[in-house]
PDB file of N, CA and C in Angstrom:
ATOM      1  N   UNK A   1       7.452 -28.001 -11.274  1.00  0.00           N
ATOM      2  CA  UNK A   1       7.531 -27.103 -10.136  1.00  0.00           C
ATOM      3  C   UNK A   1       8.777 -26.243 -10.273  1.00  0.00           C
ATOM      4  N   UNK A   2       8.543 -24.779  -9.922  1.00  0.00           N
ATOM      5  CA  UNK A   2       9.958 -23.917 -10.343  1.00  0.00           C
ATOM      6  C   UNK A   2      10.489 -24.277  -8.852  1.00  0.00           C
ATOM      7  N   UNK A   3      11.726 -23.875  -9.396  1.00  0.00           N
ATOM      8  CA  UNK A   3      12.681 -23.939  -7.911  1.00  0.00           C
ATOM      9  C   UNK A   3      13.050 -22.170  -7.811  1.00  0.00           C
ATOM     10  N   UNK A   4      12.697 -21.686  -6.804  1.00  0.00           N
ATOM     11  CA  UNK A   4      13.189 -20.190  -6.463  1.00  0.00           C
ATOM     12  C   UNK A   4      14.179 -19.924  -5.526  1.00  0.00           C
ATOM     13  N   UNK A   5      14.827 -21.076  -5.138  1.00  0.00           N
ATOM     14  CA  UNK A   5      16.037 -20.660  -4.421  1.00  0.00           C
ATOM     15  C   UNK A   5      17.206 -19.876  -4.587  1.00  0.00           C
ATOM     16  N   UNK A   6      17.864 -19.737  -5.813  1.00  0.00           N
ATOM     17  CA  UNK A   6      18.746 -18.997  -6.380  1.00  0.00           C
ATOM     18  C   UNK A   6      17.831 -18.145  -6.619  1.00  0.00           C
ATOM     19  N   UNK A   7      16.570 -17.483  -6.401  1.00  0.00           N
ATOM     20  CA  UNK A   7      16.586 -15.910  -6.585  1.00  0.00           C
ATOM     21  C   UNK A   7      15.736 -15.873  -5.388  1.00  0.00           C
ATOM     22  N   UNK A   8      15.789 -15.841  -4.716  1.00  0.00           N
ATOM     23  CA  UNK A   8      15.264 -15.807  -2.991  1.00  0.00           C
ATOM     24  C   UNK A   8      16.408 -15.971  -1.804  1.00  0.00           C
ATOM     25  N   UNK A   9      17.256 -16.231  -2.330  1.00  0.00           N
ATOM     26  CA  UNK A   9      18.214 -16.850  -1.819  1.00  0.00           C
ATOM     27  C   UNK A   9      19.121 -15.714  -0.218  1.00  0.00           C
ATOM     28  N   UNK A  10      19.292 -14.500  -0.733  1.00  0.00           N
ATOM     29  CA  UNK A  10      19.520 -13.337   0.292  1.00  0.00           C
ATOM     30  C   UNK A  10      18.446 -12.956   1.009  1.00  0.00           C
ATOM     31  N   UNK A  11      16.987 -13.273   1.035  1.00  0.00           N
ATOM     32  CA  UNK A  11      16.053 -12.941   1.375  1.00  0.00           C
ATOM     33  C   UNK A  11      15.703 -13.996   2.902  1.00  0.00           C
ATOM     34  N   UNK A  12      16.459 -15.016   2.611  1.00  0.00           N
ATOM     35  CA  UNK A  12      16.541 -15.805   4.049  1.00  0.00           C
ATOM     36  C   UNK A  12      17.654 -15.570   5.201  1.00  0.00           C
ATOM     37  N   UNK A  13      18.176 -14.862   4.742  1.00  0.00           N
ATOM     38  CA  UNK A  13      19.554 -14.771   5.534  1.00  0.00           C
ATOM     39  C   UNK A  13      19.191 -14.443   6.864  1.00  0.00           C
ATOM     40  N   UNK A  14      19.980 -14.572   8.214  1.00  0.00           N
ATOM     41  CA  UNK A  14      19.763 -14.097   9.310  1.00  0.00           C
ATOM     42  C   UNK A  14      19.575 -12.675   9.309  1.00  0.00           C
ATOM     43  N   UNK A  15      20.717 -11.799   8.897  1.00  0.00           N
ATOM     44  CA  UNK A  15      21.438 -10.459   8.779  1.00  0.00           C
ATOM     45  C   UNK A  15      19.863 -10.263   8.106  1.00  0.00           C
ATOM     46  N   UNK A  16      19.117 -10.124   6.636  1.00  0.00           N
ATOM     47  CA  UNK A  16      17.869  -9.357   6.476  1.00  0.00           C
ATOM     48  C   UNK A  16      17.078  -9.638   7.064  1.00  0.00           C
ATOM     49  N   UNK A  17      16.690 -10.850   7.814  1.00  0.00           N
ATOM     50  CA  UNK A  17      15.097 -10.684   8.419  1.00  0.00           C
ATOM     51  C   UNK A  17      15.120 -10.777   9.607  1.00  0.00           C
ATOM     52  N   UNK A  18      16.346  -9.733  10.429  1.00  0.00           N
ATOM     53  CA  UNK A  18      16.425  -9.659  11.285  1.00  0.00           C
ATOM     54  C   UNK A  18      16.229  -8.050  11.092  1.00  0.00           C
ATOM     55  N   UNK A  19      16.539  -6.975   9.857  1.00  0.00           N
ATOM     56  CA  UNK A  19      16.728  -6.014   9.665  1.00  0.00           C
ATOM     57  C   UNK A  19      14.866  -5.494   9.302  1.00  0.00           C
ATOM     58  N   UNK A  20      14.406  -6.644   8.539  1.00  0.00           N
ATOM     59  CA  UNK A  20      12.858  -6.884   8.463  1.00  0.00           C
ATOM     60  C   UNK A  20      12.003  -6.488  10.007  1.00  0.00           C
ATOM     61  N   UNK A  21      12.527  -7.144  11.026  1.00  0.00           N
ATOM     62  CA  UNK A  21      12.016  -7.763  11.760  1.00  0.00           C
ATOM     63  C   UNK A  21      12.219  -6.204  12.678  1.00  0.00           C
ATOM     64  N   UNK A  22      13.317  -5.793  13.290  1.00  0.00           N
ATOM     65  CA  UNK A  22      13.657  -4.821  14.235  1.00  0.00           C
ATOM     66  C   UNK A  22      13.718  -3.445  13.995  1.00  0.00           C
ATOM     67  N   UNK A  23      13.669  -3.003  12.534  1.00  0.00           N
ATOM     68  CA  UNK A  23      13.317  -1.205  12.051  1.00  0.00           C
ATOM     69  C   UNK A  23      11.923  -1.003  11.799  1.00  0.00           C
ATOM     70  N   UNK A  24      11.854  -0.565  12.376  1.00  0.00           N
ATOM     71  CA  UNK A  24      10.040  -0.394  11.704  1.00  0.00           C
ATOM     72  C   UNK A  24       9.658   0.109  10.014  1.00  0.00           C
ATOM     73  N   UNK A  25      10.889   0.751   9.590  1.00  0.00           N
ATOM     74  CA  UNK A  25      10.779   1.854   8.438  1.00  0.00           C
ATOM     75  C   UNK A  25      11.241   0.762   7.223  1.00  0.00           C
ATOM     76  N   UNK A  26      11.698  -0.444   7.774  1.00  0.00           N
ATOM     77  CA  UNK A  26      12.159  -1.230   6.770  1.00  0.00           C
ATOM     78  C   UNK A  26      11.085  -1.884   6.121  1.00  0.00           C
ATOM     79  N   UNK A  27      10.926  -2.002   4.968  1.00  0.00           N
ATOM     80  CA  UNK A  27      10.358  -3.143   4.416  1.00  0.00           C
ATOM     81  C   UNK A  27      10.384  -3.913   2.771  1.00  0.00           C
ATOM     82  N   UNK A  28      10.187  -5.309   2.591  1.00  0.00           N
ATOM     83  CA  UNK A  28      10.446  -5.754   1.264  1.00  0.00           C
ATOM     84  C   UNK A  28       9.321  -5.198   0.201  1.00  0.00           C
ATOM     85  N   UNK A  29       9.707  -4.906  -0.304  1.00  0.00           N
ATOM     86  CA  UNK A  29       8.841  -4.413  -1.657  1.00  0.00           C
ATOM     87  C   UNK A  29       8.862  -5.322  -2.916  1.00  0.00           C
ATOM     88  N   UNK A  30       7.863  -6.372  -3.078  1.00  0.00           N
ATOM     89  CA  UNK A  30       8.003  -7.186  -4.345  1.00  0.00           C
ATOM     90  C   UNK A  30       6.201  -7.101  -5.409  1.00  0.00           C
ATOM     91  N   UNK A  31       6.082  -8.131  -5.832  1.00  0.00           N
ATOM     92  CA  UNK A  31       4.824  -8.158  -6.743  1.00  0.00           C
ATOM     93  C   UNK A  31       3.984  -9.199  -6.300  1.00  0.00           C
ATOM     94  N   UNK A  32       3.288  -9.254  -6.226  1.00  0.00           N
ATOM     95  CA  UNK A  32       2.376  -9.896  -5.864  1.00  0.00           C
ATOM     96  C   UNK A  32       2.132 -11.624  -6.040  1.00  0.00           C
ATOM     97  N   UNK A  33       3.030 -11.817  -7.022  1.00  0.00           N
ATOM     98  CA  UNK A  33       3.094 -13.286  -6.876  1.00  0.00           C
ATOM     99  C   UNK A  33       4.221 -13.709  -5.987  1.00  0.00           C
ATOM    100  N   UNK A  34       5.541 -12.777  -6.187  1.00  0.00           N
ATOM    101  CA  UNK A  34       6.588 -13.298  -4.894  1.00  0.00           C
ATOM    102  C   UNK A  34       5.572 -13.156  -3.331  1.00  0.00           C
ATOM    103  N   UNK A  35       5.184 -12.220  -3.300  1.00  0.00           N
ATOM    104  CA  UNK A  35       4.171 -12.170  -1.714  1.00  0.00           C
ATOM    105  C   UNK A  35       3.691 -13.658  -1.687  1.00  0.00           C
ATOM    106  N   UNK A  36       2.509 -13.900  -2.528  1.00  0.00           N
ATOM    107  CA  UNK A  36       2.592 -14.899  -2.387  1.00  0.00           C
ATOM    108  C   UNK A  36       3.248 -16.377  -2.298  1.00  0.00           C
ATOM    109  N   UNK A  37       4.161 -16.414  -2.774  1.00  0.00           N
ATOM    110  CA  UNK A  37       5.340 -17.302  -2.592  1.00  0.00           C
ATOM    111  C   UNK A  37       6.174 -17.412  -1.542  1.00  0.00           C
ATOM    112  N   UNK A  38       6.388 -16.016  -0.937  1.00  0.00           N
ATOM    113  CA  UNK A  38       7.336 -16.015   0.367  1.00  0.00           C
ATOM    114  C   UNK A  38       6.073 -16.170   1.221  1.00  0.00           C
ATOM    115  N   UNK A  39       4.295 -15.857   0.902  1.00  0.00           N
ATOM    116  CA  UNK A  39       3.720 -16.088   2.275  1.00  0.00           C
ATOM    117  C   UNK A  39       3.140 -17.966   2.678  1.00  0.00           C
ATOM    118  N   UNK A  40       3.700 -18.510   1.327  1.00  0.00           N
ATOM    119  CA  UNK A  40       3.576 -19.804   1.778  1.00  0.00           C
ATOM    120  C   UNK A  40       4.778 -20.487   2.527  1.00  0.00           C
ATOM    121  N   UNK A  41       6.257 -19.689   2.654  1.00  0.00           N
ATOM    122  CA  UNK A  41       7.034 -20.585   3.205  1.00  0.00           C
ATOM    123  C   UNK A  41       6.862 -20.049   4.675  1.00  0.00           C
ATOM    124  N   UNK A  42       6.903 -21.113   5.724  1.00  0.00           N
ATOM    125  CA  UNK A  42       7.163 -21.001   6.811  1.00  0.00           C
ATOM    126  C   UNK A  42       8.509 -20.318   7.491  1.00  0.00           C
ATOM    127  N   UNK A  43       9.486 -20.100   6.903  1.00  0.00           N
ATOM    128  CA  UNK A  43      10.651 -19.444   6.847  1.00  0.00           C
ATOM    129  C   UNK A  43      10.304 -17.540   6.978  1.00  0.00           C
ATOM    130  N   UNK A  44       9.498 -17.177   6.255  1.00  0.00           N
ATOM    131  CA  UNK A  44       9.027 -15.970   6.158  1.00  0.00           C
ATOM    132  C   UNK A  44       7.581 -15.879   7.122  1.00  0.00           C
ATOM    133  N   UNK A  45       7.666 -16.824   7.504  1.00  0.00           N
ATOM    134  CA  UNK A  45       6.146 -16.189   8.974  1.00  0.00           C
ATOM    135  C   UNK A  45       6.402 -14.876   9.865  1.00  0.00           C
ATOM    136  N   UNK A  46       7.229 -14.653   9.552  1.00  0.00           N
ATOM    137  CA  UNK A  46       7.705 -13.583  11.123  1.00  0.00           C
ATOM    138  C   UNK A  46       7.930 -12.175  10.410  1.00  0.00           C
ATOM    139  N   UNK A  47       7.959 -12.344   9.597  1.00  0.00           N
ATOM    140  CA  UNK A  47       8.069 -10.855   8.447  1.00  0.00           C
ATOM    141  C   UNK A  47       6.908 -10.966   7.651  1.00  0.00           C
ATOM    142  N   UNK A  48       6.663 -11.399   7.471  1.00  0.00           N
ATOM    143  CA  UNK A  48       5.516 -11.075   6.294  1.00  0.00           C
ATOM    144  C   UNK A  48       4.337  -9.788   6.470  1.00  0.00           C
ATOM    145  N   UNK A  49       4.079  -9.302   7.770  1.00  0.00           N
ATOM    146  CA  UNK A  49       3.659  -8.035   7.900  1.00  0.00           C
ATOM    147  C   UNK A  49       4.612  -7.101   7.319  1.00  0.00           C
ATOM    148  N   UNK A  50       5.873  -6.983   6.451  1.00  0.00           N
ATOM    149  CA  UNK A  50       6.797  -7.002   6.148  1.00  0.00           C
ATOM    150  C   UNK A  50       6.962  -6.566   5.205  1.00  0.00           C
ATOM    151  N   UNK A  51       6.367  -7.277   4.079  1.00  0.00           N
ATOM    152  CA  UNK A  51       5.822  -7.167   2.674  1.00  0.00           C
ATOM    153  C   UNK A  51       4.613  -6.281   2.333  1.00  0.00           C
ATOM    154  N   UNK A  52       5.713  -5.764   1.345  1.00  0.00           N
ATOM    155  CA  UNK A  52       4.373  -4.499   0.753  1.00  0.00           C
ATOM    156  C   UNK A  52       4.433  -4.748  -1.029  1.00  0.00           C
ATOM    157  N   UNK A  53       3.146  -5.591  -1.478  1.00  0.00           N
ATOM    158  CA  UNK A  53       3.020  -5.663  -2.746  1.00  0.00           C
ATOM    159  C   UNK A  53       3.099  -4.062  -3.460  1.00  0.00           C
ATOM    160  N   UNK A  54       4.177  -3.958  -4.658  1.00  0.00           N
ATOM    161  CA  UNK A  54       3.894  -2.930  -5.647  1.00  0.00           C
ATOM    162  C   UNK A  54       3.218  -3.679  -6.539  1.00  0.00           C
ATOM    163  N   UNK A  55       1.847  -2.636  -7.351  1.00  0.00           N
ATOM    164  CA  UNK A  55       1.360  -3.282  -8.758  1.00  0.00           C
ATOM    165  C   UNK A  55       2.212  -3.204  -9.954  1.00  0.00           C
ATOM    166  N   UNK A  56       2.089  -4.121 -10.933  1.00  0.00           N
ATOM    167  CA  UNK A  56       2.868  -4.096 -12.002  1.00  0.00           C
ATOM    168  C   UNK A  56       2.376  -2.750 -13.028  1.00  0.00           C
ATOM    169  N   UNK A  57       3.563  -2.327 -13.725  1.00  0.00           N
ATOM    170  CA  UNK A  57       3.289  -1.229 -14.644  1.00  0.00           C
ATOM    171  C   UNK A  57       2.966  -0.170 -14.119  1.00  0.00           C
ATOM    172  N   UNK A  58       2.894   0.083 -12.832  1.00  0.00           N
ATOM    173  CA  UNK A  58       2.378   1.261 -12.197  1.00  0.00           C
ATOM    174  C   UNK A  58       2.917   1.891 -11.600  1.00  0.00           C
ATOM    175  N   UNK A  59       3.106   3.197 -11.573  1.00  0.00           N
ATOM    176  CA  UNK A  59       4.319   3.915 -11.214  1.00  0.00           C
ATOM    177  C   UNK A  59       3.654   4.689  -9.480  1.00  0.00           C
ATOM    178  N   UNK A  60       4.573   3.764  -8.225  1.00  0.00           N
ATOM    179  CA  UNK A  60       3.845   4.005  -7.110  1.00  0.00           C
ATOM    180  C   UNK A  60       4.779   4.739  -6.602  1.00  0.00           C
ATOM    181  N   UNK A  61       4.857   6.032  -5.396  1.00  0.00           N
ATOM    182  CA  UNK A  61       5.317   6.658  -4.413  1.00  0.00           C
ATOM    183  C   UNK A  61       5.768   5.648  -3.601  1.00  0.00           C
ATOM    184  N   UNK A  62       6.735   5.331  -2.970  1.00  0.00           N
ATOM    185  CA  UNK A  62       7.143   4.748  -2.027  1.00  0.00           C
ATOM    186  C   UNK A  62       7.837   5.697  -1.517  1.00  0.00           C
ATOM    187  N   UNK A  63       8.302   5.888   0.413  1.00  0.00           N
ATOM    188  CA  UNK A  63       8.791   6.666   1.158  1.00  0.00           C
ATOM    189  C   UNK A  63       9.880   5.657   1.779  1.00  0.00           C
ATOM    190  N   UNK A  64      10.796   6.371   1.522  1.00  0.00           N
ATOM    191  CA  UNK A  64      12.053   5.548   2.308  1.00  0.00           C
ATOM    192  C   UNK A  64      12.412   6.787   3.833  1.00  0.00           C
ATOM    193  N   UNK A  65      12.350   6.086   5.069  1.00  0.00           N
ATOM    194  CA  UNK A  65      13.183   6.692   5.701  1.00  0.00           C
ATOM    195  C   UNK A  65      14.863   6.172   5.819  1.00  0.00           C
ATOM    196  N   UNK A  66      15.756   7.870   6.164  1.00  0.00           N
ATOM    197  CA  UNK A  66      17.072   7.541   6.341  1.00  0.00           C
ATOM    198  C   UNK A  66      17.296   7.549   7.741  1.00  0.00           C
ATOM    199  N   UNK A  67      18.577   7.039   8.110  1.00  0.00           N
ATOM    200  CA  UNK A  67      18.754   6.678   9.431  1.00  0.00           C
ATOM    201  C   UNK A  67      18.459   8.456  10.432  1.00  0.00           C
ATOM    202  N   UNK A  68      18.594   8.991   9.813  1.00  0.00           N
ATOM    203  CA  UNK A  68      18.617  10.333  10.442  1.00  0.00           C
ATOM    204  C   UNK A  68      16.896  10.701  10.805  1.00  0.00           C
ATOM    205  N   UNK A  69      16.123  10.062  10.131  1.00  0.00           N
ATOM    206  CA  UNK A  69      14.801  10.090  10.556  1.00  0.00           C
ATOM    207  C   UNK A  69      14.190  11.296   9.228  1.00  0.00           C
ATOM    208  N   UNK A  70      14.868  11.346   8.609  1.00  0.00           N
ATOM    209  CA  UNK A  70      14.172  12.515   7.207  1.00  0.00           C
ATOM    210  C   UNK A  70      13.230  11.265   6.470  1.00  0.00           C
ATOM    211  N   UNK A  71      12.150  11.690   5.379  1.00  0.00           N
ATOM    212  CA  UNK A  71      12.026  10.795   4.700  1.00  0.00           C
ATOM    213  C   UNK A  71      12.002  11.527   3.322  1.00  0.00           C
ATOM    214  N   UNK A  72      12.251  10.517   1.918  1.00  0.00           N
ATOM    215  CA  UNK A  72      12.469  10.735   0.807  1.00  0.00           C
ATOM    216  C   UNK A  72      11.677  10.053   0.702  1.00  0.00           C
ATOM    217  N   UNK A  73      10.823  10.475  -1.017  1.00  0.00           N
ATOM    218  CA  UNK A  73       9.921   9.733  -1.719  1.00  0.00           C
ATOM    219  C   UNK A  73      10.521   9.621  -3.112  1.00  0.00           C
ATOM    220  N   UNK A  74      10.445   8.517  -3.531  1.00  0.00           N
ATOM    221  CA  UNK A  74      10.469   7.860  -4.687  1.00  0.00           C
ATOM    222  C   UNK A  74       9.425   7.123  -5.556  1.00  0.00           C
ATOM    223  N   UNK A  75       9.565   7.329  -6.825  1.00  0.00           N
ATOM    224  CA  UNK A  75       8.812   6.391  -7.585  1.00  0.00           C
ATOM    225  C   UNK A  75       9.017   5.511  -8.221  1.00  0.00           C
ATOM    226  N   UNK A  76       8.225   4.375  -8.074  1.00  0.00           N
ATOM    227  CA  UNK A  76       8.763   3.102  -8.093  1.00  0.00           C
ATOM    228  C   UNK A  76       8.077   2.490  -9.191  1.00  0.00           C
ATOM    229  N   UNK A  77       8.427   1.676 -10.061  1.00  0.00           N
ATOM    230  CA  UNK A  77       7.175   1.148 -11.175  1.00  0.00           C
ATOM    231  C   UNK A  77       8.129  -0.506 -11.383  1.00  0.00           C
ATOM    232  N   UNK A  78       6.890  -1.007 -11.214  1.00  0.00           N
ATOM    233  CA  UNK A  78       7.708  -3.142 -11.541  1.00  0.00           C
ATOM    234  C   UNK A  78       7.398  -3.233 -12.883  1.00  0.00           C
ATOM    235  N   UNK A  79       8.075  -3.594 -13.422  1.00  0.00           N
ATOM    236  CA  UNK A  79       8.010  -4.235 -14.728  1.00  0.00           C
ATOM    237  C   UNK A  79       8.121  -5.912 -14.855  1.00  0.00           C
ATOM    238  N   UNK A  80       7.436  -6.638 -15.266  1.00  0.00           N
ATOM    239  CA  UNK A  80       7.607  -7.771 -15.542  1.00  0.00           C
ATOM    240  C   UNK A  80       8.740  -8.467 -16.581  1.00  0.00           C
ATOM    241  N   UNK A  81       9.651  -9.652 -16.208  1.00  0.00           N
ATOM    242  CA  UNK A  81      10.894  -9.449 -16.569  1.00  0.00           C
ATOM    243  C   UNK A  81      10.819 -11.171 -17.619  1.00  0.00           C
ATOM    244  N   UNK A  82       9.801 -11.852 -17.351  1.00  0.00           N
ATOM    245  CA  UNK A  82       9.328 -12.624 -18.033  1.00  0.00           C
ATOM    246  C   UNK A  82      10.225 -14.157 -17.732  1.00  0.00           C
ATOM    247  N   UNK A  83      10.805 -13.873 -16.734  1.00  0.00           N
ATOM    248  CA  UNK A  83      12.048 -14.557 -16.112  1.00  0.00           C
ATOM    249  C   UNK A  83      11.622 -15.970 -15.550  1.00  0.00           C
ATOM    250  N   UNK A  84      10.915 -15.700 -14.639  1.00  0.00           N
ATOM    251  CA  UNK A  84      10.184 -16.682 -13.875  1.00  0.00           C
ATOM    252  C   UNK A  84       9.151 -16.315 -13.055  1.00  0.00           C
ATOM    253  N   UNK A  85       7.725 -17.103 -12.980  1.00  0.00           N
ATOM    254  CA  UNK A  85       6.800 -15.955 -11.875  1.00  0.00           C
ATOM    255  C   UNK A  85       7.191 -15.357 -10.760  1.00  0.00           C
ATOM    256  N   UNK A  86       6.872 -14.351 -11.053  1.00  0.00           N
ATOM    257  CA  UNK A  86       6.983 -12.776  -9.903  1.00  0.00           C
ATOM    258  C   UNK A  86       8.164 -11.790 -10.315  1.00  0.00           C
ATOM    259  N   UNK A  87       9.252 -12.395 -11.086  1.00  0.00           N
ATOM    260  CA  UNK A  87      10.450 -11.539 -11.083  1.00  0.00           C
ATOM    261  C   UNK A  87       9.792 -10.766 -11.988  1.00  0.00           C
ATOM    262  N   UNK A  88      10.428  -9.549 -11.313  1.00  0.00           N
ATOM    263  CA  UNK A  88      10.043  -8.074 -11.617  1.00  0.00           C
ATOM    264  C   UNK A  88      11.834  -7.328 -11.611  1.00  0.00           C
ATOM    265  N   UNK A  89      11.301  -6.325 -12.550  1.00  0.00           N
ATOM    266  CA  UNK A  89      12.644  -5.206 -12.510  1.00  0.00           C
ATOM    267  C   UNK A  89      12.051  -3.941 -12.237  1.00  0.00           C
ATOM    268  N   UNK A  90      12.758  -3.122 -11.178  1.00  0.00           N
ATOM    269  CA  UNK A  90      12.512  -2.113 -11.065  1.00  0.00           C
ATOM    270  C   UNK A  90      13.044  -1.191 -11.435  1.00  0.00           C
ATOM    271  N   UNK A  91      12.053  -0.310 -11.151  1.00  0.00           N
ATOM    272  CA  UNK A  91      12.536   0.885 -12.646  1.00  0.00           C
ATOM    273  C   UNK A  91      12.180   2.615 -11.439  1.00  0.00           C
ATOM    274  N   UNK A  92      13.318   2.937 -10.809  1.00  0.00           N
ATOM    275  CA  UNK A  92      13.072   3.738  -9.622  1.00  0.00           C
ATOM    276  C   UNK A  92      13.537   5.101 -10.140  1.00  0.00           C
ATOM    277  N   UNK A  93      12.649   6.486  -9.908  1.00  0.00           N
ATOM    278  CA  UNK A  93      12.253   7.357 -10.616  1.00  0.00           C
ATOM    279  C   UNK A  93      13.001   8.681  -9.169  1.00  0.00           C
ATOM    280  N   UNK A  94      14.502   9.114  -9.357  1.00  0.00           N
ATOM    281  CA  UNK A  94      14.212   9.998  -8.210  1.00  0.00           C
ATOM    282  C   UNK A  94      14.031  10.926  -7.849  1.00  0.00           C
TER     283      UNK A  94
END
């Protein structure tokens, strides 16, 4: 069984999934096996509308808003990092 605590580890904190939880414009962006991994812990029930799977190798638009209410688009592509399942590196295009 892997242990993912040391790389999940900021992802529990009060301070982010409280930041998850209260911006609407916020959200985690991972791959599809971390989704699944954070949607089995009970710790992540309250965010997980939260999570927005990117596909691997694929170079997706994502829209960030700034606090000023503008939005920027970026492109985003995961690469598989061979690390441990789900870790991904991103590779952000601006």
């Amino acid at each position: 069984m892997f242990n993912f605590a040391d790389h999940m580890k900021g992802l529990r904190t009060w301070v982010f999934q409280n930041r998850l939880r209260s911006e609407a414009h916020v959200y985690l962006y991972c791959s599809a096996i971390t989704a699944h991994i954070l949607a089995a812990q009970t710790s992540f029930a309250a965010v997980l509308h939260k999570i927005k799977v990117l596909p691997l190798g694929v170079s997706t638009i994502v829209k960030i808003q700034d606090p000023d209410g503008s939005v920027e688009e970026v492109t985003v592509s995961l690469i598989p990092t061979g690390h441990c399942p789900g870790a991904v590196m991103y590779v952000v295009f601006i």
